[in-house]
N, C-alpha and C. Protein backbone atom coordinates (compact mmCIF):
# COMPACT_ATOMS: atom_id res chain seq x y z
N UNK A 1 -12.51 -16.54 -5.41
CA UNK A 1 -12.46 -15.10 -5.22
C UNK A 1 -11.83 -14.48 -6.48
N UNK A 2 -12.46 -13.71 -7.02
CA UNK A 2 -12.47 -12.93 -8.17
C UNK A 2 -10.52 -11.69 -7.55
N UNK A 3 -10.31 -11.11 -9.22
CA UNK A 3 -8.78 -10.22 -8.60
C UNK A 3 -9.51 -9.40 -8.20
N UNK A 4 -10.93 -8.91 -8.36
CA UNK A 4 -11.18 -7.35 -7.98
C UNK A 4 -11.26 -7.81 -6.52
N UNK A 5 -12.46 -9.17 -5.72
CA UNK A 5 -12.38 -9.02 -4.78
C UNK A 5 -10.92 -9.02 -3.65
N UNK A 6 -10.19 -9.56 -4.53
CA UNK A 6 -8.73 -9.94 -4.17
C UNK A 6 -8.39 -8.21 -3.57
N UNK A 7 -8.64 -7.59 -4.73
CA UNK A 7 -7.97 -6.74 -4.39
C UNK A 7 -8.77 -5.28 -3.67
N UNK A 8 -9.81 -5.46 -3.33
CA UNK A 8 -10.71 -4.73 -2.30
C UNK A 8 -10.98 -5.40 -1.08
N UNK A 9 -10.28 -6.36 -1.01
CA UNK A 9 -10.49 -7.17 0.41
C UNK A 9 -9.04 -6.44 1.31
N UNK A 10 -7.91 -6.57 0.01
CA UNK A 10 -6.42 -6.61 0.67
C UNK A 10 -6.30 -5.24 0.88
N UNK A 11 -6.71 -3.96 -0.18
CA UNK A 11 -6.33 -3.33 -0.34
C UNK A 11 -6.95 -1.76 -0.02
N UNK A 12 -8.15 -2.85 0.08
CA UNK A 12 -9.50 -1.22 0.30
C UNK A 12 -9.84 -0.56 -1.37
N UNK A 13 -9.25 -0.88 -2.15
CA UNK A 13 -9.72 -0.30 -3.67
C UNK A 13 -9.21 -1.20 -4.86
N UNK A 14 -9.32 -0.89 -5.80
CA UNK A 14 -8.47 -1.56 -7.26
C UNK A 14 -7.20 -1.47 -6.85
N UNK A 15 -6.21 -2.58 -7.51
CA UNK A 15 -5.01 -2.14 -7.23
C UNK A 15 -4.80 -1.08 -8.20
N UNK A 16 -4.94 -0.94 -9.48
CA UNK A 16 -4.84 0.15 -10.34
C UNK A 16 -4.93 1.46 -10.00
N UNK A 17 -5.99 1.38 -9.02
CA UNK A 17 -6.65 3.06 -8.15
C UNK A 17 -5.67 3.09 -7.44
N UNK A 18 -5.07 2.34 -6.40
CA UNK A 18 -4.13 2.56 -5.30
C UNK A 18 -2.78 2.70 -5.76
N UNK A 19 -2.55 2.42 -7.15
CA UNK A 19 -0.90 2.67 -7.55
C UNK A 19 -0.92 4.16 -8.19
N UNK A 20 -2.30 4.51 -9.01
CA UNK A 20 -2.41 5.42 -9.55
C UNK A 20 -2.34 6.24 -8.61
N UNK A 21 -2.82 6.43 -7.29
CA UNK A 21 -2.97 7.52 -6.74
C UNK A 21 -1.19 7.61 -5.51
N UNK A 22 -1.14 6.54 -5.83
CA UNK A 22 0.95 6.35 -5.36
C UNK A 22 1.03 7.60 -6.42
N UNK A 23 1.08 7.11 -7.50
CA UNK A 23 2.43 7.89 -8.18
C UNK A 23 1.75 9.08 -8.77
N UNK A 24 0.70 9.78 -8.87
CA UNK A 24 0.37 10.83 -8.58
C UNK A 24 0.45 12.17 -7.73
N UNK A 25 1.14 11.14 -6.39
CA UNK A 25 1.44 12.07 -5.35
C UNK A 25 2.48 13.02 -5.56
N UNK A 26 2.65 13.95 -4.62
CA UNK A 26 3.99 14.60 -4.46
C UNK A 26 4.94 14.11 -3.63
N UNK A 27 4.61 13.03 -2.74
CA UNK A 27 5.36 12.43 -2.31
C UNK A 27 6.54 11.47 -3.11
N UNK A 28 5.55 10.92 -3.76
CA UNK A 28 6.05 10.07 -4.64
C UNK A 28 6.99 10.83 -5.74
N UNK A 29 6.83 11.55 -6.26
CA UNK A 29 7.28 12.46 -7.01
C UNK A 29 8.55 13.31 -6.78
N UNK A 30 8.70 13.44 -5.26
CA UNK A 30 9.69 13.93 -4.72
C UNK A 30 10.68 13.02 -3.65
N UNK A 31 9.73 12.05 -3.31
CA UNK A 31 10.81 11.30 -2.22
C UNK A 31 11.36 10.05 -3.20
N UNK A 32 10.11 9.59 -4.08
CA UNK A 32 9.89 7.69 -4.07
C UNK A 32 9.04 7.09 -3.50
N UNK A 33 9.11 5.85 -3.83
CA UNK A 33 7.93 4.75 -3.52
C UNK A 33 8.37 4.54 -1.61
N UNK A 34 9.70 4.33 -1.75
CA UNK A 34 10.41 3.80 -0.21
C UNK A 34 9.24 4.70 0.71
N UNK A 35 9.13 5.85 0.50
CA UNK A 35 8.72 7.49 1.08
C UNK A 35 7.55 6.86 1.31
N UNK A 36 6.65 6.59 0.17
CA UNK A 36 5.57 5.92 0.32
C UNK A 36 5.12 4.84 1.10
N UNK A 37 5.69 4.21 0.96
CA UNK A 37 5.86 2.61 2.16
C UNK A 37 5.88 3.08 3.51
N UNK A 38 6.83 3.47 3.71
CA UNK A 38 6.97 4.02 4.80
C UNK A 38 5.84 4.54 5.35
N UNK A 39 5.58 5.78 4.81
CA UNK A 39 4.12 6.53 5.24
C UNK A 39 3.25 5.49 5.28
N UNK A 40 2.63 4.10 4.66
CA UNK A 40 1.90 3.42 5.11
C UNK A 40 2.06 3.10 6.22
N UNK A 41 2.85 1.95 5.86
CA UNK A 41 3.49 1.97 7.58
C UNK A 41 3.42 2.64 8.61
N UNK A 42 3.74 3.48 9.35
CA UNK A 42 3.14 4.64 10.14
C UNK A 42 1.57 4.95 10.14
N UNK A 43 1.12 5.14 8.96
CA UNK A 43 -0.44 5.42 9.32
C UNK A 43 -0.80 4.17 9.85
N UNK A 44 -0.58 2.65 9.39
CA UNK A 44 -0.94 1.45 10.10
C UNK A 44 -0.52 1.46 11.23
N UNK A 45 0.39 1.76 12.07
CA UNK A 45 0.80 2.00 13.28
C UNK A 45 -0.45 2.75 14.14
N UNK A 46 -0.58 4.29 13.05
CA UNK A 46 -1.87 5.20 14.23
C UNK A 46 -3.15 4.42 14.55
N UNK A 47 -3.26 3.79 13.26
CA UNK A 47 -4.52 3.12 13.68
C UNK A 47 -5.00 2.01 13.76
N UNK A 48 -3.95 1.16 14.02
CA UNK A 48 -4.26 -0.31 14.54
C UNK A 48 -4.93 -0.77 15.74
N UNK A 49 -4.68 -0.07 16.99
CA UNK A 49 -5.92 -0.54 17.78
C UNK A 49 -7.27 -0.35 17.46
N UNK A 50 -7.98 1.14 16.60
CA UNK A 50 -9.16 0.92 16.65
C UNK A 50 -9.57 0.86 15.23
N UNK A 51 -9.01 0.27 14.45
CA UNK A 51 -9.38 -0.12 13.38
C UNK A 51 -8.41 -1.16 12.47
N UNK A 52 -8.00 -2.19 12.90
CA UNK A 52 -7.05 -3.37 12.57
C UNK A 52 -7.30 -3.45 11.37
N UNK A 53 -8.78 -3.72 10.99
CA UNK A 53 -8.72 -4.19 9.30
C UNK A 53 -8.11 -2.64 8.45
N UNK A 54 -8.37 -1.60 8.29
CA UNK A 54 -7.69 -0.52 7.90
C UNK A 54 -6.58 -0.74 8.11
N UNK A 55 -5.51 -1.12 9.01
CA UNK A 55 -4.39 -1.02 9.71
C UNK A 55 -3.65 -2.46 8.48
N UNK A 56 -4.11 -3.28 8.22
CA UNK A 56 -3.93 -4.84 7.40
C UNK A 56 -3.39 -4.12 6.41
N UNK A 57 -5.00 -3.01 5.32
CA UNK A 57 -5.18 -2.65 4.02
C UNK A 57 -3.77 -1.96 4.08
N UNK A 58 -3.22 -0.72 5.14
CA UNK A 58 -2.10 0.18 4.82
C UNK A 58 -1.10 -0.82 4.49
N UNK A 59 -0.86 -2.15 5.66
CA UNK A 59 0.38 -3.24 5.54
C UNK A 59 0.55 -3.54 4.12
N UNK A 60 -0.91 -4.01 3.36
CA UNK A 60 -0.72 -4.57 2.44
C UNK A 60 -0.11 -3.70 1.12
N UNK A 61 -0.58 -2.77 1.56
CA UNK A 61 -0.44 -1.28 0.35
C UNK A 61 0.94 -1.24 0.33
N UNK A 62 1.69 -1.10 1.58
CA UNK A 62 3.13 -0.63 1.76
C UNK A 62 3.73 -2.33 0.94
N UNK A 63 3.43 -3.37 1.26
CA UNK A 63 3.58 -4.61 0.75
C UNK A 63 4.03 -4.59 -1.27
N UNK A 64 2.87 -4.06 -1.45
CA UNK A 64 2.46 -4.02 -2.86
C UNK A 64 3.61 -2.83 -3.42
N UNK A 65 3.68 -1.72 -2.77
CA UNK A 65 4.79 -0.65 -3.05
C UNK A 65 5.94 -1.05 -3.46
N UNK A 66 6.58 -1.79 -2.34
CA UNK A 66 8.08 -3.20 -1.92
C UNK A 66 8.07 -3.72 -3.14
N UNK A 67 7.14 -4.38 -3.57
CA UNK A 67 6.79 -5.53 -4.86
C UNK A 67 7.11 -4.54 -6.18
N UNK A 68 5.88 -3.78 -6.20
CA UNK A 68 6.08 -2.96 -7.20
C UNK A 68 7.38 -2.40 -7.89
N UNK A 69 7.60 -1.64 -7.14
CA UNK A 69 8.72 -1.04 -7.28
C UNK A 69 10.06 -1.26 -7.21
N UNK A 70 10.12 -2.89 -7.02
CA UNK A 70 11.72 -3.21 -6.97
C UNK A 70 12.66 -2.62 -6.07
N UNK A 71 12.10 -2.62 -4.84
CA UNK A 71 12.23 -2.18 -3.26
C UNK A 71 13.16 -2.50 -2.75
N UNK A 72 14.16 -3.96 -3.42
CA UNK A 72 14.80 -5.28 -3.23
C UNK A 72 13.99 -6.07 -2.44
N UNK A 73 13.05 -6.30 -2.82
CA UNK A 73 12.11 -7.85 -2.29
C UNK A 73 11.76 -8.76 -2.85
N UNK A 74 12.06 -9.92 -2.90
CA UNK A 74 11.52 -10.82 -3.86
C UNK A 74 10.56 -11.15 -3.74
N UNK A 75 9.33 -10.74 -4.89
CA UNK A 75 8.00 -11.65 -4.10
C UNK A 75 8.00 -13.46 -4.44
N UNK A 76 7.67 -13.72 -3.80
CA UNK A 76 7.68 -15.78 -4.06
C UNK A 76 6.46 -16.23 -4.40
């Protein structure tokens, strides 16, 4: 498996597209990444019964945020 599919399987887009459009936000801009995570989180919450694989992509997004951003997580 190729990184792009890697990362349209995990993520629903490029990771490049999905960070770019992180820190573009006003969220981001005004709260932080944490702000961001979070809000994944929650949207994976609304829509995990009727759409689980969407519900994975937000986990993984909020995942990648943690990583990114030196969240205090170690990735291994």
């Amino acid at each position: 498996m190729s990184n792009l599919q890697f990362e349209m399987q995990a993520y629903g887009a490029p990771k490049a597209d999905v960070l770019e459009s992180i820190t573009d936000s006003i969220t981001f801009k005004l709260s932080g990444p944490g702000m961001i995570a979070a809000s994944y989180l929650s949207d994976a919450q609304e829509v995990l019964e009727r759409d689980p694989n969407a519900a994975r992509q937000y986990i993984n997004i909020a995942k990648l945020i943690m990583f990114e951003y030196e969240l205090g997580f170690n990735q291994r």
